[in-house]
N, C-alpha and C. Protein backbone atom coordinates (compact mmCIF):
# COMPACT_ATOMS: atom_id res chain seq x y z
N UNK A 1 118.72 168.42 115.42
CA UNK A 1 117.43 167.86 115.76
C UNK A 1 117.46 166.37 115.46
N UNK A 2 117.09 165.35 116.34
CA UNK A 2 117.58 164.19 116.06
C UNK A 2 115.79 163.70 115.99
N UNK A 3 115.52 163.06 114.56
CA UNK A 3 114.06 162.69 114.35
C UNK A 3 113.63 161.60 114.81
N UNK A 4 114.39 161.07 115.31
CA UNK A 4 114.59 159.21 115.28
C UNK A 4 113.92 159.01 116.71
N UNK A 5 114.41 160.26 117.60
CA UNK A 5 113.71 159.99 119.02
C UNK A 5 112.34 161.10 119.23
N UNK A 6 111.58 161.41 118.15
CA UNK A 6 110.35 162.37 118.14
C UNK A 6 109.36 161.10 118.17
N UNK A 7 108.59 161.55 118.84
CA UNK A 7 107.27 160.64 118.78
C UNK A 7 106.37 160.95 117.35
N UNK A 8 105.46 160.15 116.65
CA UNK A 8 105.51 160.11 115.73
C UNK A 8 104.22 161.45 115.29
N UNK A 9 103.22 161.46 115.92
CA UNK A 9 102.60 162.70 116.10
C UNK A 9 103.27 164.22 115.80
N UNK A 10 104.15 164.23 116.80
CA UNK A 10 104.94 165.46 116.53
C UNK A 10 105.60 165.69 115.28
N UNK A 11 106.27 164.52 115.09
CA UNK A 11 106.88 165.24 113.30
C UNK A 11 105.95 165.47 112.29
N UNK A 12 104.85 164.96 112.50
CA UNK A 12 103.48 165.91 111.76
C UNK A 12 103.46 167.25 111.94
N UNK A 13 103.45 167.84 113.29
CA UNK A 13 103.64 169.06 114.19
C UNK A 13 104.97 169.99 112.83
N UNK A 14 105.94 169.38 112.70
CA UNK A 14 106.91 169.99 112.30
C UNK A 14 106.46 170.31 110.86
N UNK A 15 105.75 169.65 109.88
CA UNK A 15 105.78 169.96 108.95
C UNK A 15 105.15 171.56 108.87
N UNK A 16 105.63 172.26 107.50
CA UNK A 16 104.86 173.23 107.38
C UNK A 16 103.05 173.15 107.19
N UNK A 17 102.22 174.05 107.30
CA UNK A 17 100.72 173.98 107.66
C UNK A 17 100.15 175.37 106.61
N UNK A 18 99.98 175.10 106.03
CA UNK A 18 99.04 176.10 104.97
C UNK A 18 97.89 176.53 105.71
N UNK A 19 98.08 177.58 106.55
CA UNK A 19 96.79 178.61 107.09
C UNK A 19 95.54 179.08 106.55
N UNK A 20 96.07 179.71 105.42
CA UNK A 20 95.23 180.29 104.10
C UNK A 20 94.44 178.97 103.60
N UNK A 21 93.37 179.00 103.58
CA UNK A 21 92.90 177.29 102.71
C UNK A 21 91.95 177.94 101.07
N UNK A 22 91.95 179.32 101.34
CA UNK A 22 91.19 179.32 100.11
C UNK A 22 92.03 179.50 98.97
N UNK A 23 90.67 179.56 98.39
CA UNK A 23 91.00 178.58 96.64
C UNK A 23 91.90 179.67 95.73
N UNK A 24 92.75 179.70 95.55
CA UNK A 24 93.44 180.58 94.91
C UNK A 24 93.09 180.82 93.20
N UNK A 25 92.78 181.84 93.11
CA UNK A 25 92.42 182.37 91.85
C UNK A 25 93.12 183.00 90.70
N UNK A 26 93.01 182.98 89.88
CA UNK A 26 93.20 184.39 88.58
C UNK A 26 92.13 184.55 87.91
N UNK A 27 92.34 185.51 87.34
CA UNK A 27 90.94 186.44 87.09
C UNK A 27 91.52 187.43 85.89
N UNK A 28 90.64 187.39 84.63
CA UNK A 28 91.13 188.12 83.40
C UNK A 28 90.29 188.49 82.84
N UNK A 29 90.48 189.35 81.99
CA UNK A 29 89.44 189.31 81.11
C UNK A 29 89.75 189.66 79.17
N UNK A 30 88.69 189.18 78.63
CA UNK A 30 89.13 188.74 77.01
C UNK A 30 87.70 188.90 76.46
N UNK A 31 87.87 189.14 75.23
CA UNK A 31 87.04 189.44 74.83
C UNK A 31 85.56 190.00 74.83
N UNK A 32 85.35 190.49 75.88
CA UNK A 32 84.20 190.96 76.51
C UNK A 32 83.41 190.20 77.11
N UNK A 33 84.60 189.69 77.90
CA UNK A 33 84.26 188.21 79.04
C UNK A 33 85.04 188.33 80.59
N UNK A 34 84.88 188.08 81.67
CA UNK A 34 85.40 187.43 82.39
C UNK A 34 85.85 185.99 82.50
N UNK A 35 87.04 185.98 82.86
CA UNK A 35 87.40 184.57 82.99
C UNK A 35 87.87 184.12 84.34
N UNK A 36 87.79 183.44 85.31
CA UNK A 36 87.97 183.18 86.42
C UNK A 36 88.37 181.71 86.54
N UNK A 37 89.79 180.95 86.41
CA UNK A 37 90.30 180.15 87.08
C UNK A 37 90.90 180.06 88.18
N UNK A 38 90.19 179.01 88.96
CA UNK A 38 90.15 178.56 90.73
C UNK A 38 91.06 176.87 90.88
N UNK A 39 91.80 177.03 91.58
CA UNK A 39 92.31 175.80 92.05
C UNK A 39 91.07 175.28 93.38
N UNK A 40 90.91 174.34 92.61
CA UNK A 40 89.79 173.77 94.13
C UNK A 40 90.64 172.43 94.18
N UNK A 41 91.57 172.19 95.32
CA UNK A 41 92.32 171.17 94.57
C UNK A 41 91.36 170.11 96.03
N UNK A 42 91.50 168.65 95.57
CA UNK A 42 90.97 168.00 97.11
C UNK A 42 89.21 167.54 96.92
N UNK A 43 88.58 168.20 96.03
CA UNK A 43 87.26 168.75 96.11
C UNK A 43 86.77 167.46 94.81
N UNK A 44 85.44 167.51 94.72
CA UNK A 44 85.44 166.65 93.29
C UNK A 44 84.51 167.59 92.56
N UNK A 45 83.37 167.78 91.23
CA UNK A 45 82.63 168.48 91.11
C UNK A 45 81.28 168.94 91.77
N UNK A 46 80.92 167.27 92.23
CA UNK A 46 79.66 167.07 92.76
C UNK A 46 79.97 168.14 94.13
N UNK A 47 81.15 168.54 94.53
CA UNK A 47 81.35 169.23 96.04
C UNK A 47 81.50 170.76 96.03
N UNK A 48 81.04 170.86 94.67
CA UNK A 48 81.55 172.48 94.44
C UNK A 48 79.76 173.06 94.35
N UNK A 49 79.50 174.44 94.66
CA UNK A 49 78.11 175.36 94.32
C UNK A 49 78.86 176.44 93.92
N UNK A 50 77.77 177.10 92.64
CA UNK A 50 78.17 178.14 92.43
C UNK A 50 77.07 179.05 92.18
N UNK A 51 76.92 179.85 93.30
CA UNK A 51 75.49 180.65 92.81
C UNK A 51 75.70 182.26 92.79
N UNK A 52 74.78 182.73 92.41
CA UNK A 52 74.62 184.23 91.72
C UNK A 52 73.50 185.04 92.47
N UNK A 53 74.09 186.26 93.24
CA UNK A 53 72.66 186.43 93.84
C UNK A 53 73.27 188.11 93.85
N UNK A 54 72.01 189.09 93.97
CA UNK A 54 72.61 190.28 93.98
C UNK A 54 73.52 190.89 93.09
N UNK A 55 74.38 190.30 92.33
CA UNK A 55 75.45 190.45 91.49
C UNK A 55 76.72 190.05 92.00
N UNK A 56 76.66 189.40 93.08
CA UNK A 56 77.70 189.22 93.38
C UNK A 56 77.42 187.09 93.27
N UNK A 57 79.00 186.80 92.62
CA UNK A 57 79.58 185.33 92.26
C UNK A 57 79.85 184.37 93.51
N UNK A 58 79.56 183.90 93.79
CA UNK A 58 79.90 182.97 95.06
C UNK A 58 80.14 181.45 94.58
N UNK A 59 81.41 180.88 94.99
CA UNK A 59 81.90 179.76 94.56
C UNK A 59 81.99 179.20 96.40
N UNK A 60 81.35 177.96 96.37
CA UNK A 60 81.58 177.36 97.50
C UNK A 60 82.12 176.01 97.75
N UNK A 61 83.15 175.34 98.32
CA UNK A 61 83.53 173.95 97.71
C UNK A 61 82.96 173.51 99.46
N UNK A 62 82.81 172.06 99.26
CA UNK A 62 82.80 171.71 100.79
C UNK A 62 82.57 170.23 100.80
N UNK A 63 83.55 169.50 101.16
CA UNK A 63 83.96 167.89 101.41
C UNK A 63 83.44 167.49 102.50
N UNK A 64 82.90 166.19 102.96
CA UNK A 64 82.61 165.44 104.03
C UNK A 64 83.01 163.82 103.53
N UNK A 65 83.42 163.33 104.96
CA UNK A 65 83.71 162.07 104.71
C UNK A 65 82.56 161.39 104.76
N UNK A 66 82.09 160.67 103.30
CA UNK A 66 81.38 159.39 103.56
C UNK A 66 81.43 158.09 104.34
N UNK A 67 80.23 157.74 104.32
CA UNK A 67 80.08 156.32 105.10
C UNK A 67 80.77 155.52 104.88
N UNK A 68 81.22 155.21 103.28
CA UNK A 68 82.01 154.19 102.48
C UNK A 68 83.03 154.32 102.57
N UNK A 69 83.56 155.28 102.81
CA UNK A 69 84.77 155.64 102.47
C UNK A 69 85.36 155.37 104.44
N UNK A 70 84.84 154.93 105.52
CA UNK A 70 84.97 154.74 106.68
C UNK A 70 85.72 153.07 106.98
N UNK A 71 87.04 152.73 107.39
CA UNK A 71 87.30 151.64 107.46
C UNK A 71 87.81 151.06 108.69
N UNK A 72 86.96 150.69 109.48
CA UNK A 72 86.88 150.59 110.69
C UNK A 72 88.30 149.26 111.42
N UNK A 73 88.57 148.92 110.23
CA UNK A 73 89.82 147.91 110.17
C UNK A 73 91.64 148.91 110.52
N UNK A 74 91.25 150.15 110.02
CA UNK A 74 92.02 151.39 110.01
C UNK A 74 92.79 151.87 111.51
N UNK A 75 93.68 152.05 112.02
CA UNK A 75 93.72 152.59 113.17
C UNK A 75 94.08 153.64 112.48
N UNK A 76 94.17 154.92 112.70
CA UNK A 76 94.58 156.47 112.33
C UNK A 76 95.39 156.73 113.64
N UNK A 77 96.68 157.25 112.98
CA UNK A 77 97.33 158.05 113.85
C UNK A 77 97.00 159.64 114.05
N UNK A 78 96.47 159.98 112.53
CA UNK A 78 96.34 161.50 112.95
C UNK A 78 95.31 161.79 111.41
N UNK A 79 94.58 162.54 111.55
CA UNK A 79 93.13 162.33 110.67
C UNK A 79 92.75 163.77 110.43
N UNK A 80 93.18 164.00 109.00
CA UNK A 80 93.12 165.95 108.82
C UNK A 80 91.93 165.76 107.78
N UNK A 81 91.57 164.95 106.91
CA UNK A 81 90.66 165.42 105.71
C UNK A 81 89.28 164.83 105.70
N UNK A 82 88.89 164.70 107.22
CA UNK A 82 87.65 164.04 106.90
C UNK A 82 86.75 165.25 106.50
N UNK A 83 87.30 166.77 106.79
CA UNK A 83 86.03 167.83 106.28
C UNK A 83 86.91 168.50 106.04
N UNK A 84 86.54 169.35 104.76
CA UNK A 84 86.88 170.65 104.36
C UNK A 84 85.83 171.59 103.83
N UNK A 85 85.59 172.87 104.16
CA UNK A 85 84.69 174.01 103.51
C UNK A 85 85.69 175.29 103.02
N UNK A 86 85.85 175.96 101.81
CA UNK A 86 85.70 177.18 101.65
C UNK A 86 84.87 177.73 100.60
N UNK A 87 85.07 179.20 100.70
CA UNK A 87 84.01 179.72 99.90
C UNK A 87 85.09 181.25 99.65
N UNK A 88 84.55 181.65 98.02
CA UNK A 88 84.92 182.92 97.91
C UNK A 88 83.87 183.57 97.06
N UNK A 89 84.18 184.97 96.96
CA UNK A 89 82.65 185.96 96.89
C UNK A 89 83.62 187.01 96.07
N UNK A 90 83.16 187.06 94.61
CA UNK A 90 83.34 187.76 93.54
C UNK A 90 82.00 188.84 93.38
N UNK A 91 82.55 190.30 92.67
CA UNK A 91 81.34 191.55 92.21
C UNK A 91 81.77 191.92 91.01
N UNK A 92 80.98 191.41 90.26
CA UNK A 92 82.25 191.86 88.59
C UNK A 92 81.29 193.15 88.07
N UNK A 93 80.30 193.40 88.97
CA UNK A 93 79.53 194.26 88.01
C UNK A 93 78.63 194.01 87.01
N UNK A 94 78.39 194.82 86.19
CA UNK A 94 77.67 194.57 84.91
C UNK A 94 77.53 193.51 83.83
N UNK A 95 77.33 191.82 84.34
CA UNK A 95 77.21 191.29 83.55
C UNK A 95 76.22 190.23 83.13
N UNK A 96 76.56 189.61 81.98
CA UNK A 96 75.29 188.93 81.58
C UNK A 96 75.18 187.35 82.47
N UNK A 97 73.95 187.77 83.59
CA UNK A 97 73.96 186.60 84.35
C UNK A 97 73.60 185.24 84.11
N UNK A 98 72.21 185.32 82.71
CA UNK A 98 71.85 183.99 81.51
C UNK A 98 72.92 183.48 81.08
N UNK A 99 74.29 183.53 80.80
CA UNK A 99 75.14 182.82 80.14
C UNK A 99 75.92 182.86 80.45
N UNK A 100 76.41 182.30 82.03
CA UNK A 100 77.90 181.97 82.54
C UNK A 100 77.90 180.80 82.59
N UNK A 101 79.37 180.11 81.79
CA UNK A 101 79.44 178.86 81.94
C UNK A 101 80.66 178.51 83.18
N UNK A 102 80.76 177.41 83.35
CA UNK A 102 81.65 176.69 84.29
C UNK A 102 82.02 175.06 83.97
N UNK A 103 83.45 175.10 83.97
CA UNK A 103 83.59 173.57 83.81
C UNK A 103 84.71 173.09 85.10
N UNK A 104 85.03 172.04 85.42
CA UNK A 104 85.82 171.77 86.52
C UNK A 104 87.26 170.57 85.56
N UNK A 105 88.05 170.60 85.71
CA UNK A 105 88.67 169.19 85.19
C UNK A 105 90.09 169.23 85.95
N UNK A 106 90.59 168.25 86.62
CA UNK A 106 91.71 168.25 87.43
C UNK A 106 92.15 169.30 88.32
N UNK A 107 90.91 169.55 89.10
CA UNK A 107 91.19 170.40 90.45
C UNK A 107 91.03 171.75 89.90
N UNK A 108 91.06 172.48 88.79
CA UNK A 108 90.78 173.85 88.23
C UNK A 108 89.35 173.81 88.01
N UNK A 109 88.90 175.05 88.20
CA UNK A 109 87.86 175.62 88.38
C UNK A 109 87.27 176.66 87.19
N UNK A 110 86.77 176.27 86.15
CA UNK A 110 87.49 177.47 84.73
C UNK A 110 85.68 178.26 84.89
N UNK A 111 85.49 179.45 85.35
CA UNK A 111 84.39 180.37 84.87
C UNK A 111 84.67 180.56 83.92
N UNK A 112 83.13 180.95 82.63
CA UNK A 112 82.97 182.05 81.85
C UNK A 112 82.02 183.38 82.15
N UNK A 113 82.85 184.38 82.17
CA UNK A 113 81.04 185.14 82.53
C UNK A 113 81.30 186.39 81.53
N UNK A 114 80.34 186.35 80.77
CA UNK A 114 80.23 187.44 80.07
C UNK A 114 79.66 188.49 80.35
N UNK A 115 80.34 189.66 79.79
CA UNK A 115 79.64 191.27 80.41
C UNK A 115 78.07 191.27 80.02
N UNK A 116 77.68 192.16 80.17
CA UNK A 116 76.36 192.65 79.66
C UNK A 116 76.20 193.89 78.78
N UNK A 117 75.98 194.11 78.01
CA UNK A 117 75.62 194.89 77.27
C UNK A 117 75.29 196.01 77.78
N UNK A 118 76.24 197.08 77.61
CA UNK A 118 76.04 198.72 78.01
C UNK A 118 74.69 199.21 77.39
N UNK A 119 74.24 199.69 78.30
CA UNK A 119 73.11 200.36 77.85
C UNK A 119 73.26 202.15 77.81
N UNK A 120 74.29 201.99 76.71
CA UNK A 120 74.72 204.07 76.65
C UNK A 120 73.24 204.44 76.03
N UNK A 121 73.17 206.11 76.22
CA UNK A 121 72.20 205.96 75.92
C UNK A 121 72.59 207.81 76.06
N UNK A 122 72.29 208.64 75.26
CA UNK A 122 72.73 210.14 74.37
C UNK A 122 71.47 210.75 75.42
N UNK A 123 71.66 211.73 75.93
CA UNK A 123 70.56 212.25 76.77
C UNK A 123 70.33 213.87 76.25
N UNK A 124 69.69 214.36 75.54
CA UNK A 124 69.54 215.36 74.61
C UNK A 124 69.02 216.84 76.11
N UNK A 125 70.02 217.97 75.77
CA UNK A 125 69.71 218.52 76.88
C UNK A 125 68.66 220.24 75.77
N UNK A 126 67.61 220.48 76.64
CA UNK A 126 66.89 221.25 76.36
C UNK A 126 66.94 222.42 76.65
């Protein structure tokens, strides 16, 4: 394959292309906690939601190119990151929805979510 005579577009074409774009996870649990670290890599904090509805966890990241960030001095040959969205959708079950924390620092994504308190309960038969 001789690169030297590819137009310059195309050897973009050649590189490999990551299909899959969502956020790759692990998921553990410790001490009567969930723990959920997310690579949101690309993203900053202000671009991430994380809401709770039904019982089910929803992490949503989603980038747009600002105004400022536009440099009209620029010619672009080929222009992939002016937008990105994904989203993923966790059901952990039974837990305590008042006290999940979340912090973000260098593209990781660190949940805390703690269980909830079993409500056993001895059912006396007559």
């Amino acid at each position: 394959m001789d690169l030297m005579n590819r137009d310059f577009d195309e050897l973009f074409d050649l590189l490999p292309v990551r299909k899959d774009n969502r956020m790759k996870c692990d998921i553990y649990e410790k001490d009567n906690k969930y723990y959920i670290e997310m690579e949101v890599p690309g993203f900053k904090k202000e671009d991430i939601d994380i809401s709770l509805k039904d019982g089910n966890l929803t992490v949503k990241a989603e980038k747009k190119m600002s105004n400022e960030e536009k440099d009209d001095d620029k010619k672009y040959l080929r222009k992939e990151r002016s937008y990105m969205r994904t989203e993923r959708s966790f059901n952990l079950g039974n837990i305590d929805e008042e006290n999940i924390d979340a912090s973000f620092e260098n593209g990781v994504l660190n949940i805390v979510i703690p269980k909830a308190e079993e409500n056993k309960r001895t059912i006396e038969i007559h």
